[in-house]
C-alpha atoms as a PDB file:
ATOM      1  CA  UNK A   1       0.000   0.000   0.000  1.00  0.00           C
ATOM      2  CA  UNK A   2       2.592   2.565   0.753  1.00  0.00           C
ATOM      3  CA  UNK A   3       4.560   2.010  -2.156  1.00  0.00           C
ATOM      4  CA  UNK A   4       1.788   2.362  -4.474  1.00  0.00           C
ATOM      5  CA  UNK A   5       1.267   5.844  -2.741  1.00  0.00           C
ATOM      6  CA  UNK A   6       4.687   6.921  -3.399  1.00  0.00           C
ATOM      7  CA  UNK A   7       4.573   5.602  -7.223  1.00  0.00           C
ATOM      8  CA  UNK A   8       1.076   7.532  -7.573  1.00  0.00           C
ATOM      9  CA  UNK A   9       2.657  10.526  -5.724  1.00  0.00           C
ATOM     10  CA  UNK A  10       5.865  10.095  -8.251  1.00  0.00           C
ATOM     11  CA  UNK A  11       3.523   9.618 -11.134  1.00  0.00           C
ATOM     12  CA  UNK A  12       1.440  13.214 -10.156  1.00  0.00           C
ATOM     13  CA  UNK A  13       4.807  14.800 -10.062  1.00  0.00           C
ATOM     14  CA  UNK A  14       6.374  13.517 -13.172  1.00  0.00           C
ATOM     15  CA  UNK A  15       3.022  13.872 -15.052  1.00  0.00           C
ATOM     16  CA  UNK A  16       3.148  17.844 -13.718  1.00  0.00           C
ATOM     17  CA  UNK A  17       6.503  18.225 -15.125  1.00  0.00           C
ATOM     18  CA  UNK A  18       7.415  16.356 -18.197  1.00  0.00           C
ATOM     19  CA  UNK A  19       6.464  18.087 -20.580  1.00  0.00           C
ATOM     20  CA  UNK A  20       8.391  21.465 -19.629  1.00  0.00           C
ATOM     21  CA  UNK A  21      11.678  19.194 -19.438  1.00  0.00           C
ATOM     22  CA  UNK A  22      11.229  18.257 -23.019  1.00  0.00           C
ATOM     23  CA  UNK A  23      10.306  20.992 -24.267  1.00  0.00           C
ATOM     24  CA  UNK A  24      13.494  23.172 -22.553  1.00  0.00           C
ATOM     25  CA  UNK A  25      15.169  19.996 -23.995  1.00  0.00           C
ATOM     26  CA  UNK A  26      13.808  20.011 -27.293  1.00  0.00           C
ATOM     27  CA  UNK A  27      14.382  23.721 -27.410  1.00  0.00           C
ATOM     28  CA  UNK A  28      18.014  23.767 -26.434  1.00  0.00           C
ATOM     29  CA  UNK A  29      19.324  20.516 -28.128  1.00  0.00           C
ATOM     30  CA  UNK A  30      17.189  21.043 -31.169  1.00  0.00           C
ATOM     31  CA  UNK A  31      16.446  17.393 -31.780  1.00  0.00           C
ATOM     32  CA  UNK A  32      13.812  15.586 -30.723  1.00  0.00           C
ATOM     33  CA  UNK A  33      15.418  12.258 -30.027  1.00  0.00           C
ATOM     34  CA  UNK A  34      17.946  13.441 -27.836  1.00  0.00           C
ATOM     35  CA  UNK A  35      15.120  15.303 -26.168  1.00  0.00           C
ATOM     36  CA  UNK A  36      13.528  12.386 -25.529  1.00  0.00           C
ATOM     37  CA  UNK A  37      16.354  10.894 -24.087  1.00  0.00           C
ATOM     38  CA  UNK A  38      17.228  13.612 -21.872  1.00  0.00           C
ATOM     39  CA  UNK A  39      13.694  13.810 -20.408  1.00  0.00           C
ATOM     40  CA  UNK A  40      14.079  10.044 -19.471  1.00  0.00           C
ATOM     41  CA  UNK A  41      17.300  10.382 -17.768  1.00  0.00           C
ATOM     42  CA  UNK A  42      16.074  13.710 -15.678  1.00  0.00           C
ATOM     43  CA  UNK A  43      13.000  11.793 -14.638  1.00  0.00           C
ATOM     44  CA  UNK A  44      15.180   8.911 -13.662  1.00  0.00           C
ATOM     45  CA  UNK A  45      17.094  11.546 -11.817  1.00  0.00           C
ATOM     46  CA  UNK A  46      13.610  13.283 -10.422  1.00  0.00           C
ATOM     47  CA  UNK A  47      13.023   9.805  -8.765  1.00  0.00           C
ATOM     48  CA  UNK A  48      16.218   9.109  -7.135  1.00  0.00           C
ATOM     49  CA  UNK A  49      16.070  12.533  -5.678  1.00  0.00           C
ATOM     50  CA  UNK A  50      12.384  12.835  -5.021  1.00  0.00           C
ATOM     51  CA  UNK A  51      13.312  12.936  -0.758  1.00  0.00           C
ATOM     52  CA  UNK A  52      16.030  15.438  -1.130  1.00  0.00           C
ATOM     53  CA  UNK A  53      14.938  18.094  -2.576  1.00  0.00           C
ATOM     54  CA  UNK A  54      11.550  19.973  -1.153  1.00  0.00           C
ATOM     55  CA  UNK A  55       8.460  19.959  -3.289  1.00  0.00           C
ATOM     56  CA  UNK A  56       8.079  23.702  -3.780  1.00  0.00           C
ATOM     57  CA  UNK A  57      12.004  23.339  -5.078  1.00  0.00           C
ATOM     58  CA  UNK A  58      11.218  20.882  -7.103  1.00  0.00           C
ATOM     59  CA  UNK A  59      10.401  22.889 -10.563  1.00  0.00           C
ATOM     60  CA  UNK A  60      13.328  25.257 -10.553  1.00  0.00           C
ATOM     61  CA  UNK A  61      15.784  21.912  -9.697  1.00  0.00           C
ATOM     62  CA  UNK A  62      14.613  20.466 -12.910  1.00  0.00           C
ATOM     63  CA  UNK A  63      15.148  22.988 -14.952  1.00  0.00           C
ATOM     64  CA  UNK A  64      19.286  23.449 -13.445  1.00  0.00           C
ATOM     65  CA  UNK A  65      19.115  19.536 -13.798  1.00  0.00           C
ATOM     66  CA  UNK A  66      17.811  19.947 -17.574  1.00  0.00           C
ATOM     67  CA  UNK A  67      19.943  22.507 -18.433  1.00  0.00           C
ATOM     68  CA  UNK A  68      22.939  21.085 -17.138  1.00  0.00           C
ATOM     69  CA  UNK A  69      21.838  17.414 -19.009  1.00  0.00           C
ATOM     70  CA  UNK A  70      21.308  19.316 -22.142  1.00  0.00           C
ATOM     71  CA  UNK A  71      25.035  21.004 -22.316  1.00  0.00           C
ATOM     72  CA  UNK A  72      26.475  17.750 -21.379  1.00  0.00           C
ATOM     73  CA  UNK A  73      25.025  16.218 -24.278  1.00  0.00           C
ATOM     74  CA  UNK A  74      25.761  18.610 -26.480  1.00  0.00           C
ATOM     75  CA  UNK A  75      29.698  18.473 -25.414  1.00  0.00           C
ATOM     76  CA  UNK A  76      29.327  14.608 -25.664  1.00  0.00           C
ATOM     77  CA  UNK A  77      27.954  14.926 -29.236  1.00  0.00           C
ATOM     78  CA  UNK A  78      30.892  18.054 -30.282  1.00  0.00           C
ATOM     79  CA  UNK A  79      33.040  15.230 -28.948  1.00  0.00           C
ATOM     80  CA  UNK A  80      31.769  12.706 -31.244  1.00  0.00           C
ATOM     81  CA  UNK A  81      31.604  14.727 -34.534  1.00  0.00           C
ATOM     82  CA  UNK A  82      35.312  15.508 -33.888  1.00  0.00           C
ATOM     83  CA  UNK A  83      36.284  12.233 -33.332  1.00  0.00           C
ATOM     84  CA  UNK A  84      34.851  10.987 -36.594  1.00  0.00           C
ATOM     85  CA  UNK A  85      35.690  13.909 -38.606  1.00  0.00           C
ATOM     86  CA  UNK A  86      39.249  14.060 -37.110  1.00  0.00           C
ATOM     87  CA  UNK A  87      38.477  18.005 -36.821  1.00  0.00           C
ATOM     88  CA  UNK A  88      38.575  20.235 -34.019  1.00  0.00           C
ATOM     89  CA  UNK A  89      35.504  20.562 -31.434  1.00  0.00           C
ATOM     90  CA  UNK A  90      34.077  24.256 -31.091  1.00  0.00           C
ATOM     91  CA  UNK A  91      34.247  25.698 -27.721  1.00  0.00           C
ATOM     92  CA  UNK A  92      30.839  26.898 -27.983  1.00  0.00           C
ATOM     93  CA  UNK A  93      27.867  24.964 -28.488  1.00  0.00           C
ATOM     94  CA  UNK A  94      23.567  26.097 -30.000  1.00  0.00           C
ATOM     95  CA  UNK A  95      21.971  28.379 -27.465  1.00  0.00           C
ATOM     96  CA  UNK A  96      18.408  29.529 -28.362  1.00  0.00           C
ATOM     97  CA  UNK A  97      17.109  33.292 -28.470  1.00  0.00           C
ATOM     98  CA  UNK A  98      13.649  34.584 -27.600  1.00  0.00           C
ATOM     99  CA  UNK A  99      11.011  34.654 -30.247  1.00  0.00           C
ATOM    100  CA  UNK A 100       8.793  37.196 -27.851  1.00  0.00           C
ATOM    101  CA  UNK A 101       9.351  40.707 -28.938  1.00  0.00           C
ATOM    102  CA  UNK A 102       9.218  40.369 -32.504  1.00  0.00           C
ATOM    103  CA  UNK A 103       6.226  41.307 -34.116  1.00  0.00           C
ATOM    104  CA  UNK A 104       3.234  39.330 -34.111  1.00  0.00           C
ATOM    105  CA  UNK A 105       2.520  39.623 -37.483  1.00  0.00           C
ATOM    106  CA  UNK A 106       5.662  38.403 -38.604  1.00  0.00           C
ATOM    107  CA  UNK A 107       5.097  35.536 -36.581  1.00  0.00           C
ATOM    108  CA  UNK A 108       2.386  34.118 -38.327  1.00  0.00           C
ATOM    109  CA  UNK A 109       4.111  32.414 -40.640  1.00  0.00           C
ATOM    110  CA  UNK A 110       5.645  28.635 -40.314  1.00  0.00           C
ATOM    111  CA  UNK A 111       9.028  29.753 -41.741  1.00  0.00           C
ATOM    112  CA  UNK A 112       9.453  32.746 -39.375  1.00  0.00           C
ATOM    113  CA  UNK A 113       8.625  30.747 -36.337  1.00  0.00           C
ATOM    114  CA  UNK A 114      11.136  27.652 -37.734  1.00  0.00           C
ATOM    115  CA  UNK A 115      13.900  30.927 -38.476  1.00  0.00           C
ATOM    116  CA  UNK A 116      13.509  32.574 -34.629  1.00  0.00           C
ATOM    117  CA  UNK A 117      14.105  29.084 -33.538  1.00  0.00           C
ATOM    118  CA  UNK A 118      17.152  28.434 -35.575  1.00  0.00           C
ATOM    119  CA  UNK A 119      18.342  32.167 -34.129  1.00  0.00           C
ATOM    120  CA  UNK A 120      17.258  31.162 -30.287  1.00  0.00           C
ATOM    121  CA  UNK A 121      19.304  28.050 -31.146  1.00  0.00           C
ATOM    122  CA  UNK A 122      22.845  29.739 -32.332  1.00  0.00           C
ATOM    123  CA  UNK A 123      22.523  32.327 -28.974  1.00  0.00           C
ATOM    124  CA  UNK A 124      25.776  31.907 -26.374  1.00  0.00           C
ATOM    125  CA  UNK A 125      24.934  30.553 -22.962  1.00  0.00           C
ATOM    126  CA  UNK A 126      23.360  31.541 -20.687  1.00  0.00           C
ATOM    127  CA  UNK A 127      21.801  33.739 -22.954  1.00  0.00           C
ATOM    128  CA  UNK A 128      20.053  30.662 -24.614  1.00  0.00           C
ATOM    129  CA  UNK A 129      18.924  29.044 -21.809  1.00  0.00           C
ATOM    130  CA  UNK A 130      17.397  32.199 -19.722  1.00  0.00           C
ATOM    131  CA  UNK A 131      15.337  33.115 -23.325  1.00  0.00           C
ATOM    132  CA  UNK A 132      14.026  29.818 -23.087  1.00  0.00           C
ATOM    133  CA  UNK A 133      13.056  29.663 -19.393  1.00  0.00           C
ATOM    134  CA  UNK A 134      11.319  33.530 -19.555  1.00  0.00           C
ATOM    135  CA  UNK A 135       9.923  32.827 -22.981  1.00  0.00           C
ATOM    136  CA  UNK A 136       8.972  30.030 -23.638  1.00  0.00           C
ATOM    137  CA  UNK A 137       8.201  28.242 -20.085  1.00  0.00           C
ATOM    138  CA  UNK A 138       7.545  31.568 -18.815  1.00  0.00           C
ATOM    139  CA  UNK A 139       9.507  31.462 -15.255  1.00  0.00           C
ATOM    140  CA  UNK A 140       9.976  34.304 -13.512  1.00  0.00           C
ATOM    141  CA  UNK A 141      13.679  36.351 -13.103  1.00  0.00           C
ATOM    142  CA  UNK A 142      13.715  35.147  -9.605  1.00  0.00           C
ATOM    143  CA  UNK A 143      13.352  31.202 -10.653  1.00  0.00           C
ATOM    144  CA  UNK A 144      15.607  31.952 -13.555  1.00  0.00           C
ATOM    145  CA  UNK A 145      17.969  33.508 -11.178  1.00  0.00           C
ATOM    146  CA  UNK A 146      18.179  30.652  -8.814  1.00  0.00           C
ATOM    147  CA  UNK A 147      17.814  27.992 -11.749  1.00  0.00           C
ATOM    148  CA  UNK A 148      21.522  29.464 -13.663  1.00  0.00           C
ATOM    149  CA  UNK A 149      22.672  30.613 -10.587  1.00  0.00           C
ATOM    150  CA  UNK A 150      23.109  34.237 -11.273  1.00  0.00           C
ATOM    151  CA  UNK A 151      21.744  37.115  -9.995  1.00  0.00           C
ATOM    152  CA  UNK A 152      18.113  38.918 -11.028  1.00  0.00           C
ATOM    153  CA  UNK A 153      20.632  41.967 -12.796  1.00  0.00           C
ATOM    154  CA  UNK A 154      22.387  39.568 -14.994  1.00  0.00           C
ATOM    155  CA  UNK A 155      19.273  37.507 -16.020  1.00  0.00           C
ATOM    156  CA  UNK A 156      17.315  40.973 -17.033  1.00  0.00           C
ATOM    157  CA  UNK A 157      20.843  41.996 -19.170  1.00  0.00           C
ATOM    158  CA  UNK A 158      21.600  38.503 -20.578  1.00  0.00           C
ATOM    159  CA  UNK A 159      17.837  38.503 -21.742  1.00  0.00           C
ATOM    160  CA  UNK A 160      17.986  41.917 -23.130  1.00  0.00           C
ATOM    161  CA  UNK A 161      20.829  40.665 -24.698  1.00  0.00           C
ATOM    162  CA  UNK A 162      19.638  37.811 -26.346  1.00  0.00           C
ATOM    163  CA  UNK A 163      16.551  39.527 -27.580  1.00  0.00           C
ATOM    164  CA  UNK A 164      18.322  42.106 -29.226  1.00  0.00           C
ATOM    165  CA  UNK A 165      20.323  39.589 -30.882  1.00  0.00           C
ATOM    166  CA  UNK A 166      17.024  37.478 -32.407  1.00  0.00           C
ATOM    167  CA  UNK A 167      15.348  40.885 -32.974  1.00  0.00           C
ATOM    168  CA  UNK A 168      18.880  41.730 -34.765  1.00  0.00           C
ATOM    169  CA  UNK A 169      18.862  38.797 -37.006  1.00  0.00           C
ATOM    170  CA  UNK A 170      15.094  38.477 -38.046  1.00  0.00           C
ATOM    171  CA  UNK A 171      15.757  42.551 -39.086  1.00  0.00           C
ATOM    172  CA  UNK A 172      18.526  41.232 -41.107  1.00  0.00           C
ATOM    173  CA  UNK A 173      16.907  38.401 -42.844  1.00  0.00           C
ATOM    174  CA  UNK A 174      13.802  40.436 -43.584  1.00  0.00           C
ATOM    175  CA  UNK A 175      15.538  43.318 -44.897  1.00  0.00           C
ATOM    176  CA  UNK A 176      17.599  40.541 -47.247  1.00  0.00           C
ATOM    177  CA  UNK A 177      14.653  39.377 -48.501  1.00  0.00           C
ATOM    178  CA  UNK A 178      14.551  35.690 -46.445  1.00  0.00           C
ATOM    179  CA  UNK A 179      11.393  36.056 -44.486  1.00  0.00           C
END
């Protein structure tokens, strides 16, 4: 009886948050597979830790944990295209920029959404990741904050940041004739 309480009680929690790990996932690794993946293996993780870290904790801890999963796999796979291309690894890996202040208009179409996620995706951490928390799983600066570990100043400037940058880029593609 008691451990069908705790596997209904695990269930309730993972059911509450799955979807916003793959989607962070999906967003940030841009492939679904690997998103997939990842949301298995933080769930995994969700369960193993599911006494140790407090319930109202719980969403901002698996967002650090997603994060964190994310960049690891995406230095395992820079690993693995160098090793079979016998070329050098870039230091830097996708980010993803924030599709909210462009116009709404111009959002309307299929290939400008596909093109602001291809932007999002090519943004330097942590500007990639706090775009994705504020705009597309909507956290606040203060879970942001305590998800990357940085304080509420440098969230509001990285994400200023990385919107000008997606904002930047749409302009240019637009004005070149793209979009």
């Amino acid at each position: 009886m008691f451990q069908m309480d705790i596997n209904a009680e695990f269930n309730e929690l993972a059911n509450l948050h799955r979807d916003r790990v793959f989607t962070f996932s999906c967003y940030w690794l841009q492939n679904r597979e690997d998103a997939e993946d990842v949301t298995q293996e933080i769930l995994v993780r969700m369960w193993r830790c599911r006494n140790a870290v407090p319930a109202d904790r719980m969403g901002v801890w698996l967002m650090r944990v997603t994060r964190n999963a994310c960049i690891d796999l995406a230095r395992r796979r820079k690993t693995r295209q160098h090793l079979n291309s016998g070329t050098e690894p870039d230091t830097a890996f996708a980010i993803t920029p924030d599709p909210a202040p462009i116009a709404s208009d111009a959002l309307q179409s299929e290939e400008t959404v596909s093109c602001v996620k291809n932007i999002v995706a090519q943004l330097d951490e942590p500007q990639k990741s706090i775009v994705l928390l504020r705009d597309v799983h909507d956290m606040s600066y203060a879970e942001i904050a305590s998800v990357l570990s940085l304080t509420l100043d440098q969230v509001r400037v990285y994400l200023h940041r990385g919107r000008q940058k997606v904002r930047k880029c749409l302009q240019e593609r637009v004005s070149h004739g793209e979009l």
